[in-house]
Protein backbone atom coordinates (compact mmCIF):
# COMPACT_ATOMS: atom_id res chain seq x y z
CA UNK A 1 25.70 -25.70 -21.18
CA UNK A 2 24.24 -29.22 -19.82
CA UNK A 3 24.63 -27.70 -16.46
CA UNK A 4 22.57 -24.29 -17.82
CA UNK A 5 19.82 -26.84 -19.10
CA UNK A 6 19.17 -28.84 -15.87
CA UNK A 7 19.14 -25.52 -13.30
CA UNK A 8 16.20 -24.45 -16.02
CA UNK A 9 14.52 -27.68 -16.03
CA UNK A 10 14.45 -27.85 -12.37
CA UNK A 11 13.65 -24.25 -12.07
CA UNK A 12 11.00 -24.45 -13.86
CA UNK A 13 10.05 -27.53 -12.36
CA UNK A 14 9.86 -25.65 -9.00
CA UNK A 15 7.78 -22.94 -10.41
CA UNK A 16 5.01 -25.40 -11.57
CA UNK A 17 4.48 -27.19 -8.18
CA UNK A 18 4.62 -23.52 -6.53
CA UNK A 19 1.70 -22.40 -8.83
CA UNK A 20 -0.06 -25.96 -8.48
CA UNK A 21 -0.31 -25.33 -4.79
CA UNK A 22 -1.03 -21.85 -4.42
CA UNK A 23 -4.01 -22.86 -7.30
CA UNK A 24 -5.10 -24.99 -5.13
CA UNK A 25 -5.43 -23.06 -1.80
CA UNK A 26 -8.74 -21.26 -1.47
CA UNK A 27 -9.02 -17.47 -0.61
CA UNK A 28 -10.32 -17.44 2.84
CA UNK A 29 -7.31 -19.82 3.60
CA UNK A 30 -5.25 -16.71 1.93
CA UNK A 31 -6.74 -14.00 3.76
CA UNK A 32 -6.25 -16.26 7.15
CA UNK A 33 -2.82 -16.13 6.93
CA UNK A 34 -2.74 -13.07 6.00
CA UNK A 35 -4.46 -11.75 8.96
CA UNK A 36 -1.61 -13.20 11.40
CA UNK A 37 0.54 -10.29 10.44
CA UNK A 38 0.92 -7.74 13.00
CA UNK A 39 -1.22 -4.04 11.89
CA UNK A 40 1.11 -1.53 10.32
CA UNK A 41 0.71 1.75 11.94
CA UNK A 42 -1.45 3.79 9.65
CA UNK A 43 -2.84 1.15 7.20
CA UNK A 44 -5.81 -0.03 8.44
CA UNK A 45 -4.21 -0.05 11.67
CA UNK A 46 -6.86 -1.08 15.26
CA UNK A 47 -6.55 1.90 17.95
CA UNK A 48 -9.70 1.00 20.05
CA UNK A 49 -12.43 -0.21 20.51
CA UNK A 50 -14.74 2.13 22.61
CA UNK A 51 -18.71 1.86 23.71
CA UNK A 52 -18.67 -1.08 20.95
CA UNK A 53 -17.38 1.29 18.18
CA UNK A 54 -14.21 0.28 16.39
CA UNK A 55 -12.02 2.88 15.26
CA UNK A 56 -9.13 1.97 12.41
CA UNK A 57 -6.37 4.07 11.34
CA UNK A 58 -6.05 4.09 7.90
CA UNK A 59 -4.10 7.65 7.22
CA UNK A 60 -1.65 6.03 4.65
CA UNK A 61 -4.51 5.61 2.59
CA UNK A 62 -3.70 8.61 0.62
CA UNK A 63 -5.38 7.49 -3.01
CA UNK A 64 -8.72 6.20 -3.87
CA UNK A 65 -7.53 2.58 -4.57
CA UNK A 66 -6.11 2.23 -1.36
CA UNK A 67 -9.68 4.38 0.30
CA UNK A 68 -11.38 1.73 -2.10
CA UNK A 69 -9.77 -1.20 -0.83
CA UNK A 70 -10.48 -0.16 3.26
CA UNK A 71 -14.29 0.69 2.38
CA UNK A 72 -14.34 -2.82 0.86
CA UNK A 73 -12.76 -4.54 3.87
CA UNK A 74 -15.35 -3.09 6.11
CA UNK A 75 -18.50 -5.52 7.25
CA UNK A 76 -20.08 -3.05 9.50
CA UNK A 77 -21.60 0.34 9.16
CA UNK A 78 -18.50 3.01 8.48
CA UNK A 79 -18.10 6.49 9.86
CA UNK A 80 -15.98 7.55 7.01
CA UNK A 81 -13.64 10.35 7.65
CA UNK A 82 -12.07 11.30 4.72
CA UNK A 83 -10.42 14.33 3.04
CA UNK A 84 -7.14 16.50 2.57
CA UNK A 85 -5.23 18.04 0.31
CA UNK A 86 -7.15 17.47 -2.20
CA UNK A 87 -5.30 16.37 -5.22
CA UNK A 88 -7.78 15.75 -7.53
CA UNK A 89 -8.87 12.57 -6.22
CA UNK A 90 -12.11 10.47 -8.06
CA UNK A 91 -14.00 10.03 -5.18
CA UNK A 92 -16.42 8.78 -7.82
CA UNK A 93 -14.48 5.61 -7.82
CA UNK A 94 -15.87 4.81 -4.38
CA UNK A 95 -19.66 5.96 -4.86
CA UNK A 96 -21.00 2.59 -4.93
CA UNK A 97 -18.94 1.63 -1.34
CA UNK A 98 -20.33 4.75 0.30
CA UNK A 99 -23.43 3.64 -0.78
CA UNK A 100 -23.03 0.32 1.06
CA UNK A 101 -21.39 1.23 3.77
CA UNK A 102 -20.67 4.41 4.92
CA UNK A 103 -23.23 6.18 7.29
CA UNK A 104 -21.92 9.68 7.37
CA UNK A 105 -18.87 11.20 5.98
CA UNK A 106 -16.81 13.52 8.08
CA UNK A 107 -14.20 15.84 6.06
CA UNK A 108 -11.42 16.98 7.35
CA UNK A 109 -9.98 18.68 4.77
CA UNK A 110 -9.21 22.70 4.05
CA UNK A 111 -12.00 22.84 1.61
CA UNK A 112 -14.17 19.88 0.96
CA UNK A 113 -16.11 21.38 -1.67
CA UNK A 114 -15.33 18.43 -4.10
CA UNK A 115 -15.94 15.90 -1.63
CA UNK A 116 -19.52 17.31 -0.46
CA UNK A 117 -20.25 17.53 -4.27
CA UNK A 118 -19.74 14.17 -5.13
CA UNK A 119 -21.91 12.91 -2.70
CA UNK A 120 -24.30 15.48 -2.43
CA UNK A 121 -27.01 13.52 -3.56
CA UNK A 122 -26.26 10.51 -1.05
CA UNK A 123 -28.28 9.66 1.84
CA UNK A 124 -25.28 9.42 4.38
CA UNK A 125 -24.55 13.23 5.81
CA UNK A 126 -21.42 14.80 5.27
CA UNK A 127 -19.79 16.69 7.69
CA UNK A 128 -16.94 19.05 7.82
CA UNK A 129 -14.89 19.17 11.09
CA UNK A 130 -11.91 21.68 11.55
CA UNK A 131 -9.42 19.47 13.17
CA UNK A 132 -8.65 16.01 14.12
CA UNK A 133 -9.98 15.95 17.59
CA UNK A 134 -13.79 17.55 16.16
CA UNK A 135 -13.76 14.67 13.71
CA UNK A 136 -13.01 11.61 16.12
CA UNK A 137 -15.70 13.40 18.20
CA UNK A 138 -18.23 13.90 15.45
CA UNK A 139 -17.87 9.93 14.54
CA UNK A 140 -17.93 8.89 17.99
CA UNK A 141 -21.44 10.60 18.51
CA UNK A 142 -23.10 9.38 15.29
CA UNK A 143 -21.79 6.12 16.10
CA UNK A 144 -23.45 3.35 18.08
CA UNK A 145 -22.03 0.31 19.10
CA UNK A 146 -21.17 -2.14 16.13
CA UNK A 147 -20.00 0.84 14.05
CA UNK A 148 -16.49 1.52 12.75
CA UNK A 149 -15.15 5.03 12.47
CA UNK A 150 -12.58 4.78 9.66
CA UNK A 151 -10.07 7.52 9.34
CA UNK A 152 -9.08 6.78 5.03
CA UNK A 153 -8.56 10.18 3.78
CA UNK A 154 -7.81 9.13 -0.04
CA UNK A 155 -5.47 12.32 -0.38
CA UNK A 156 -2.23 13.76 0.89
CA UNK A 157 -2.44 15.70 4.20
CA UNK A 158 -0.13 18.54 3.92
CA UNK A 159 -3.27 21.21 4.09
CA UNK A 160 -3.54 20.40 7.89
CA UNK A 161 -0.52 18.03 9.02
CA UNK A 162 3.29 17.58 8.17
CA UNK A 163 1.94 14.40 6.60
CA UNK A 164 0.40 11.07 6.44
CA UNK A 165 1.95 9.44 10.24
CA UNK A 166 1.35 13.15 11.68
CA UNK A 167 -2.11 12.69 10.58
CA UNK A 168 -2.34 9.26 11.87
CA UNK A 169 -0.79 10.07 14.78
CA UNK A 170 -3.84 12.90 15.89
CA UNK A 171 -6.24 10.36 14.86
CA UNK A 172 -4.95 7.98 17.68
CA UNK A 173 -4.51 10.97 20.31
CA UNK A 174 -7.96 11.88 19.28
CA UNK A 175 -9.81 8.34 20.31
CA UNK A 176 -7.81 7.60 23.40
CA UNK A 177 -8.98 11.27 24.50
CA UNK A 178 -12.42 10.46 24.26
């Protein structure tokens, strides 16, 4: 029982200095080390950088909190293609990002009606492309150098692709073929 007492004494002993510490550190330190880390494929993931326009692969970003945490990543003007099988997804959650951010919207979904609806009213144009390679293309021409062209669709892809990678995947043939 003694023995019981002590490894909870000095376990919780350890826990305190652990939460002291990481108190202590600031956030940029955080996000510092955090940015060491090698890019997953598909989550906000660099392919290129072409004519001074960035392109990211975010294709795993199939909800609106991850679509919400890529637009808020972003520090330059976004070429935001978005879009899929649409699964109800509350694009309103992101208004005030696409507001901020985004320049033009390029859907690649099988019907984008809910998407063009939602932000209907903004001043960025939406777009609809029917494949991969149309939307990469459609970015890369609105875009001018300092511009990122972020592929975050927010929703499955199983209207167009076997899924998210397959998705992913086009988006990366799609920018190295331009």
């Amino acid at each position: 029982m003694n023995t019981i007492k002590h490894r909870s004494e000095a376990y919780s002993g350890m826990v305190d200095t652990i939460t002291s510490r990481v108190e202590g550190m600031r956030k940029t330190v955080i996000k510092e080390s955090l940015g060491i880390f090698p890019d997953v494929a598909h989550r906000l993931e660099e392919v290129a950088t072409i004519r001074g326009i960035r392109f990211i692969n975010d294709s795993k970003a199939t909800n609106i909190n991850a679509v919400w945490y890529a637009l808020e990543t972003m520090r330059k003007p976004v070429l935001w293609i978005t879009g899929g099988q649409d699964d109800d997804t509350n694009y309103r959650v992101v208004r005030h990002l696409v507001h901020q951010k985004v320049k033009a919207i390029i859907c690649i979904g099988a019907d984008n009606t809910y998407i063009k609806s939602t932000f209907k009213d903004a001043h960025q144009p939406v777009c609809e492309a029917t494949d991969m390679q149309m939307a990469v293309e459609t970015a890369y021409e609105l875009g001018v150098a300092d511009d990122v062209v972020l592929l975050s669709p927010g929703c499955p892809s199983f209207d167009r692709f076997e899924d998210y990678a397959d998705r992913g995947n086009r988006f990366v043939e799609a920018v190295l073929n331009l």
